[in-house]
C-alpha atoms as a PDB file:
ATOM      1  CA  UNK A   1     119.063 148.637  85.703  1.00  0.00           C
ATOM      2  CA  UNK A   2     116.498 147.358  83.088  1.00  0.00           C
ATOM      3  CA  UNK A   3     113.924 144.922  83.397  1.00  0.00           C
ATOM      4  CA  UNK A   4     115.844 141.925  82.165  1.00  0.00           C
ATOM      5  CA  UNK A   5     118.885 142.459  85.208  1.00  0.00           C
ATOM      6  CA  UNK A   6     115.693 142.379  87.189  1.00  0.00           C
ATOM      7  CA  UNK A   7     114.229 140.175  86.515  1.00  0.00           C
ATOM      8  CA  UNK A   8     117.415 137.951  86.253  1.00  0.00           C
ATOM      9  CA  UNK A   9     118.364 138.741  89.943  1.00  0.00           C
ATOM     10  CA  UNK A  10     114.827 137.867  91.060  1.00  0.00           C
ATOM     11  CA  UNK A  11     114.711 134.795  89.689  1.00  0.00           C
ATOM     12  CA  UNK A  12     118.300 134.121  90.386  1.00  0.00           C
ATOM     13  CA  UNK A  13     117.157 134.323  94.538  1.00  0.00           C
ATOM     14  CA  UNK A  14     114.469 132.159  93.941  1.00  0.00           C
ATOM     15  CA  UNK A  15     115.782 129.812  92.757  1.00  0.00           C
ATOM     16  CA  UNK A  16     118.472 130.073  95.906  1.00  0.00           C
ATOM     17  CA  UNK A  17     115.547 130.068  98.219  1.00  0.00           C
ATOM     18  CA  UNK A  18     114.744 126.845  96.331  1.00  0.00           C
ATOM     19  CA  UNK A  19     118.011 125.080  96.664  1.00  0.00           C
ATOM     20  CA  UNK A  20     117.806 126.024 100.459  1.00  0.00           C
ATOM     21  CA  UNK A  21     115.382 124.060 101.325  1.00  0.00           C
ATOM     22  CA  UNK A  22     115.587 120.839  98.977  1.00  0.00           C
ATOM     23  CA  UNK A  23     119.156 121.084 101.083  1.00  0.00           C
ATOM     24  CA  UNK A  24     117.558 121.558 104.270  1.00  0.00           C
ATOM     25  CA  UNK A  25     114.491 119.019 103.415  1.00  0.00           C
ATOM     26  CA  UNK A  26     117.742 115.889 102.276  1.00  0.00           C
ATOM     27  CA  UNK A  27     119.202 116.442 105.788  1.00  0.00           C
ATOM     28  CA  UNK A  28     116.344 116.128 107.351  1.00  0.00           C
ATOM     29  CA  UNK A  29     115.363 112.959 105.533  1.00  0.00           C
ATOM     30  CA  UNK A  30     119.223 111.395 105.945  1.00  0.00           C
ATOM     31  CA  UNK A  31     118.728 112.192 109.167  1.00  0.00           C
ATOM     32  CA  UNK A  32     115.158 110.119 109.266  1.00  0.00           C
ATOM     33  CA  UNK A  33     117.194 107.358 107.568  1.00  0.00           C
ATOM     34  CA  UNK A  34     120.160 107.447 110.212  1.00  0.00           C
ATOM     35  CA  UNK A  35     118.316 107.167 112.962  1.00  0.00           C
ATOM     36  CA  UNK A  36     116.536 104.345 110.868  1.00  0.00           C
ATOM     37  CA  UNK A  37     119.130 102.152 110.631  1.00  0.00           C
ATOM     38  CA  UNK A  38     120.434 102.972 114.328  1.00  0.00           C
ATOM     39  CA  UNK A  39     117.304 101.953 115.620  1.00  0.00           C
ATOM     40  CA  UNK A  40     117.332  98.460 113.117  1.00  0.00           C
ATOM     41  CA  UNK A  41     121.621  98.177 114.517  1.00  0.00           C
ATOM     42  CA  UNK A  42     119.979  98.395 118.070  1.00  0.00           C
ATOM     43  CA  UNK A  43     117.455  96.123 117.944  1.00  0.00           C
ATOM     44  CA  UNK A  44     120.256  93.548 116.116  1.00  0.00           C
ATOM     45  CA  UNK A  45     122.656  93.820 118.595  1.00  0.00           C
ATOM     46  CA  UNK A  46     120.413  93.304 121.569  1.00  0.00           C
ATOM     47  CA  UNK A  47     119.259  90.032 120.333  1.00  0.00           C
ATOM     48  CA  UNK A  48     122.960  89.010 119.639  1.00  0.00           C
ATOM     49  CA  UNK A  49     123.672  90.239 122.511  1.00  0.00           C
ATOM     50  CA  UNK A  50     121.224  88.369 124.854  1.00  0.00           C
ATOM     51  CA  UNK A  51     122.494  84.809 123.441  1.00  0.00           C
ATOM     52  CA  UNK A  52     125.728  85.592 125.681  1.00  0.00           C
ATOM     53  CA  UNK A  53     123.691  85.314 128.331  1.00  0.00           C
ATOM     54  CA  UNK A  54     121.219  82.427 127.939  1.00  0.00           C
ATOM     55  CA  UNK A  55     121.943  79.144 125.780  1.00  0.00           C
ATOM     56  CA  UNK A  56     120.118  78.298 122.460  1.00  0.00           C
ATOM     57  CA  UNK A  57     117.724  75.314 123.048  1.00  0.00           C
ATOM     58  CA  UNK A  58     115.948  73.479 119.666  1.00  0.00           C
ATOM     59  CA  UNK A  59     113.637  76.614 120.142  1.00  0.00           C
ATOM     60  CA  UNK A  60     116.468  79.045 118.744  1.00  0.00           C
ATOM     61  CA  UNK A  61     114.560  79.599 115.407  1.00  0.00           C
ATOM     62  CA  UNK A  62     111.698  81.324 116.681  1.00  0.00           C
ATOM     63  CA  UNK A  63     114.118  83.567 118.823  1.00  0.00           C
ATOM     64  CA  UNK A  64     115.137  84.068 115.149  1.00  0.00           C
ATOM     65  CA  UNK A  65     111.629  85.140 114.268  1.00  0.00           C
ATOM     66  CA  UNK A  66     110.677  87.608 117.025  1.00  0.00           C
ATOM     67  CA  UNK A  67     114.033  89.477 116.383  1.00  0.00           C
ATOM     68  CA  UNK A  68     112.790  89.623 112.297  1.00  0.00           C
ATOM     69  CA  UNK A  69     108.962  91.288 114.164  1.00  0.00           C
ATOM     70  CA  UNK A  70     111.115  93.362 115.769  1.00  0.00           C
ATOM     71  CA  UNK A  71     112.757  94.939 113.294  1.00  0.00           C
ATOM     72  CA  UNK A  72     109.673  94.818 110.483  1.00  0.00           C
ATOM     73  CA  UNK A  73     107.967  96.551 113.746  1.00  0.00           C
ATOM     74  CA  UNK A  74     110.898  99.502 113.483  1.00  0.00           C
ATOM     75  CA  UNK A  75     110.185  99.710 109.943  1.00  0.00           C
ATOM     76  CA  UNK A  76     106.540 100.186 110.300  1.00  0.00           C
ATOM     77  CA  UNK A  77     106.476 102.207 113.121  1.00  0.00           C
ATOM     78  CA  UNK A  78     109.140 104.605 110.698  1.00  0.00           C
ATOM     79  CA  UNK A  79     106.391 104.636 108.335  1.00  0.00           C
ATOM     80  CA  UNK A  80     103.215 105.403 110.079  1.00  0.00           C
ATOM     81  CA  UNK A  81     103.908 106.579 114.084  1.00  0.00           C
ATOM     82  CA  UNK A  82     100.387 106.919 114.719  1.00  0.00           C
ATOM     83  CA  UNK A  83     100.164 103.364 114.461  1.00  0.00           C
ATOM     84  CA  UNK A  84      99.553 101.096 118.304  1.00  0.00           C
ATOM     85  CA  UNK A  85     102.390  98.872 118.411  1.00  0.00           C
ATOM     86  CA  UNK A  86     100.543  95.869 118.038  1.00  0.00           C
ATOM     87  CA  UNK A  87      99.166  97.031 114.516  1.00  0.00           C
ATOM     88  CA  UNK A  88     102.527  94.978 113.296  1.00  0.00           C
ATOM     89  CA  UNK A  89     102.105  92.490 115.030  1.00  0.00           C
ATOM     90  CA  UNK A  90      98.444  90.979 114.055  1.00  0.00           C
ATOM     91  CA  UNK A  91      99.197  91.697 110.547  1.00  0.00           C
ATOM     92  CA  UNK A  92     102.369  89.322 110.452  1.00  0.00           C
ATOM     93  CA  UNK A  93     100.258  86.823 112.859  1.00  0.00           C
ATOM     94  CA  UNK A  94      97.658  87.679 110.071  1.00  0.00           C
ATOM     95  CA  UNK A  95      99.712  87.042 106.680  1.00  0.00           C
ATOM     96  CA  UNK A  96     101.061  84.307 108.806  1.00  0.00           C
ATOM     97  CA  UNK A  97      98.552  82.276 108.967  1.00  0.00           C
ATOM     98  CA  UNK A  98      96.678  83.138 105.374  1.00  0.00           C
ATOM     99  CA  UNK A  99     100.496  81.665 104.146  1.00  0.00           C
ATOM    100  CA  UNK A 100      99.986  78.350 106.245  1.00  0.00           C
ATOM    101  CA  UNK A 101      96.757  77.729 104.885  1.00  0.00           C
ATOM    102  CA  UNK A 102      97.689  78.331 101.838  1.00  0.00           C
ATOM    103  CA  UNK A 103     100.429  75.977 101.916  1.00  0.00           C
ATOM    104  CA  UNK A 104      98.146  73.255 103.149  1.00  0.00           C
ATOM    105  CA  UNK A 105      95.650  73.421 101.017  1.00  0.00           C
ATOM    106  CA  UNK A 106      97.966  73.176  98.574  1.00  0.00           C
ATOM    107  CA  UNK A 107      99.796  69.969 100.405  1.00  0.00           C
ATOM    108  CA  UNK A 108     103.037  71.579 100.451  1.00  0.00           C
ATOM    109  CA  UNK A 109     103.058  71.448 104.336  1.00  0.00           C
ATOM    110  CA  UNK A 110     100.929  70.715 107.235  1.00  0.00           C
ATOM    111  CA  UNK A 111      99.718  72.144 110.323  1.00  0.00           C
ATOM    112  CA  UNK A 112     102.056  71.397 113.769  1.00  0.00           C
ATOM    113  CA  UNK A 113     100.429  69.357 115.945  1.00  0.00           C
ATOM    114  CA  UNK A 114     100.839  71.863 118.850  1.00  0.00           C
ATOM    115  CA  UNK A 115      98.825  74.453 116.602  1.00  0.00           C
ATOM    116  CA  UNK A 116      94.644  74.388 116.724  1.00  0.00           C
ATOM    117  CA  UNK A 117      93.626  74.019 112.745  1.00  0.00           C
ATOM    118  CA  UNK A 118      90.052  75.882 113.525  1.00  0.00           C
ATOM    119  CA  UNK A 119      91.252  78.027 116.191  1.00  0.00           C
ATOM    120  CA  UNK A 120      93.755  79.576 113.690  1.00  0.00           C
ATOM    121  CA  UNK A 121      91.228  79.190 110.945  1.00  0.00           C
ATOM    122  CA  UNK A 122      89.315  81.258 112.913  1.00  0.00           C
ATOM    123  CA  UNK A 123      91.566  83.610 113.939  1.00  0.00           C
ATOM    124  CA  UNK A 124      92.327  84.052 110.331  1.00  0.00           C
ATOM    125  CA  UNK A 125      88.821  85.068 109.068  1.00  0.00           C
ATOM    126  CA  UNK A 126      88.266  87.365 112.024  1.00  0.00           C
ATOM    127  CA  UNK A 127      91.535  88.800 110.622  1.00  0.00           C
ATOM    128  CA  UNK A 128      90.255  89.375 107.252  1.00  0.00           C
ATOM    129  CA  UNK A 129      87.100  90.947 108.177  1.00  0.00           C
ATOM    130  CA  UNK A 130      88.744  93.271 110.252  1.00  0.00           C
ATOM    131  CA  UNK A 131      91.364  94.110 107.493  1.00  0.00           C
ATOM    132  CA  UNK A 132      88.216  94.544 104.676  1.00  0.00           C
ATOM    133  CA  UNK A 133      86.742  96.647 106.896  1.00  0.00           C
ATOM    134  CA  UNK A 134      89.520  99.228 107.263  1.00  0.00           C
ATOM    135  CA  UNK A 135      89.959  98.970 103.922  1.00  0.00           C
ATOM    136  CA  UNK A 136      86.227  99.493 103.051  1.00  0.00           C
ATOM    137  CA  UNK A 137      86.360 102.235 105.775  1.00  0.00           C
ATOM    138  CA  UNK A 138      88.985 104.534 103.832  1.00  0.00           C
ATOM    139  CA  UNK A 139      87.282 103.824 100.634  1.00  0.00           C
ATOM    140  CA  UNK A 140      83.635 104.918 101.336  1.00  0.00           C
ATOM    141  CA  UNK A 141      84.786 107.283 104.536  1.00  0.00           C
ATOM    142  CA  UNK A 142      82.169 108.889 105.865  1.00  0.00           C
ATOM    143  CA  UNK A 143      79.453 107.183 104.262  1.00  0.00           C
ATOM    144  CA  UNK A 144      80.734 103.212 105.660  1.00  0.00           C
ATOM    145  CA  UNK A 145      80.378 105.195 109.358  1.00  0.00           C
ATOM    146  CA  UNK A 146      76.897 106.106 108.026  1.00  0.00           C
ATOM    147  CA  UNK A 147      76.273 102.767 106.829  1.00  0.00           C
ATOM    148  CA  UNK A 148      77.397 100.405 109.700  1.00  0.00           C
ATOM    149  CA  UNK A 149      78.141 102.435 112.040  1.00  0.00           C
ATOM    150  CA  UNK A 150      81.755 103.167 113.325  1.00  0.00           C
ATOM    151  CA  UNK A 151      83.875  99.774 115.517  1.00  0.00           C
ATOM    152  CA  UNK A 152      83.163 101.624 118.796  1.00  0.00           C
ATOM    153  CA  UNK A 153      79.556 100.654 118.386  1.00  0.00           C
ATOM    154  CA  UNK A 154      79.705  97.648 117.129  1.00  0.00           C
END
């Protein structure tokens, strides 16, 4: 055999070993997605399912809206499992209320009387501090720890 059949066979299992696992590493991740979309059919049907048991009252959109955090919960929880499960949560409440302000200062709507304008206002810059200092946090690293000193102490 001369060094070209060799070298032909060599790279010949290679590139088997190759297809192999990009197979192997697609089932995995259709798997991933399967049990995805189970979990997003579950979470669906339970809400559907629950409005044969109680009636609707003039409440029924924000039933509407915790089924939607539901599933956007899912979706993040797919993407980062480390994450607490109310990480999802207080950013929607978050974005949620950066939206509404937005919206009235720009006097396309205005706040519901049962809502607190400073309380959320509040709640909203507390929000983004927190948020700019996670992100500040995984841009300097080590050296924002060294700077202000990590949340436990503060």
């Amino acid at each position: 055999m001369d060094v070209i059949g060799l070298s032909g066979i060599v790279v010949g299992i290679v590139a088997l070993v190759v297809a192999i696992y990009g197979v192997r590493d697609v089932r995995n991740q259709v798997r991933s997605l399967v049990e995805l979309e189970r979990n997003r059919l579950w979470a669906k049907t339970l809400y559907n399912y629950v409005w044969k048991l109680v009636d609707p009252t003039d409440e029924n959109f924000r039933a509407q809206t915790v089924r939607d955090i539901h599933e956007f919960e899912i979706l993040e929880r797919t993407l980062d499992p480390k994450q607490p499960l109310d990480t999802a949560q207080n950013r929607i409440d978050g974005e949620a209320v950066a939206l509404a302000k937005e919206l009235v200062s720009y006097g396309m709507a205005s706040w519901r009387q049962d809502i607190d304008e400073n309380r959320a206002l509040r709640y909203l810059e507390k929000w983004q501090n927190e948020r700019n200092a996670k992100v500040l946090q995984n841009i300097l690293g080590d050296s924002y720890t060294r700077l202000f000193g990590s949340r436990k102490e503060r």
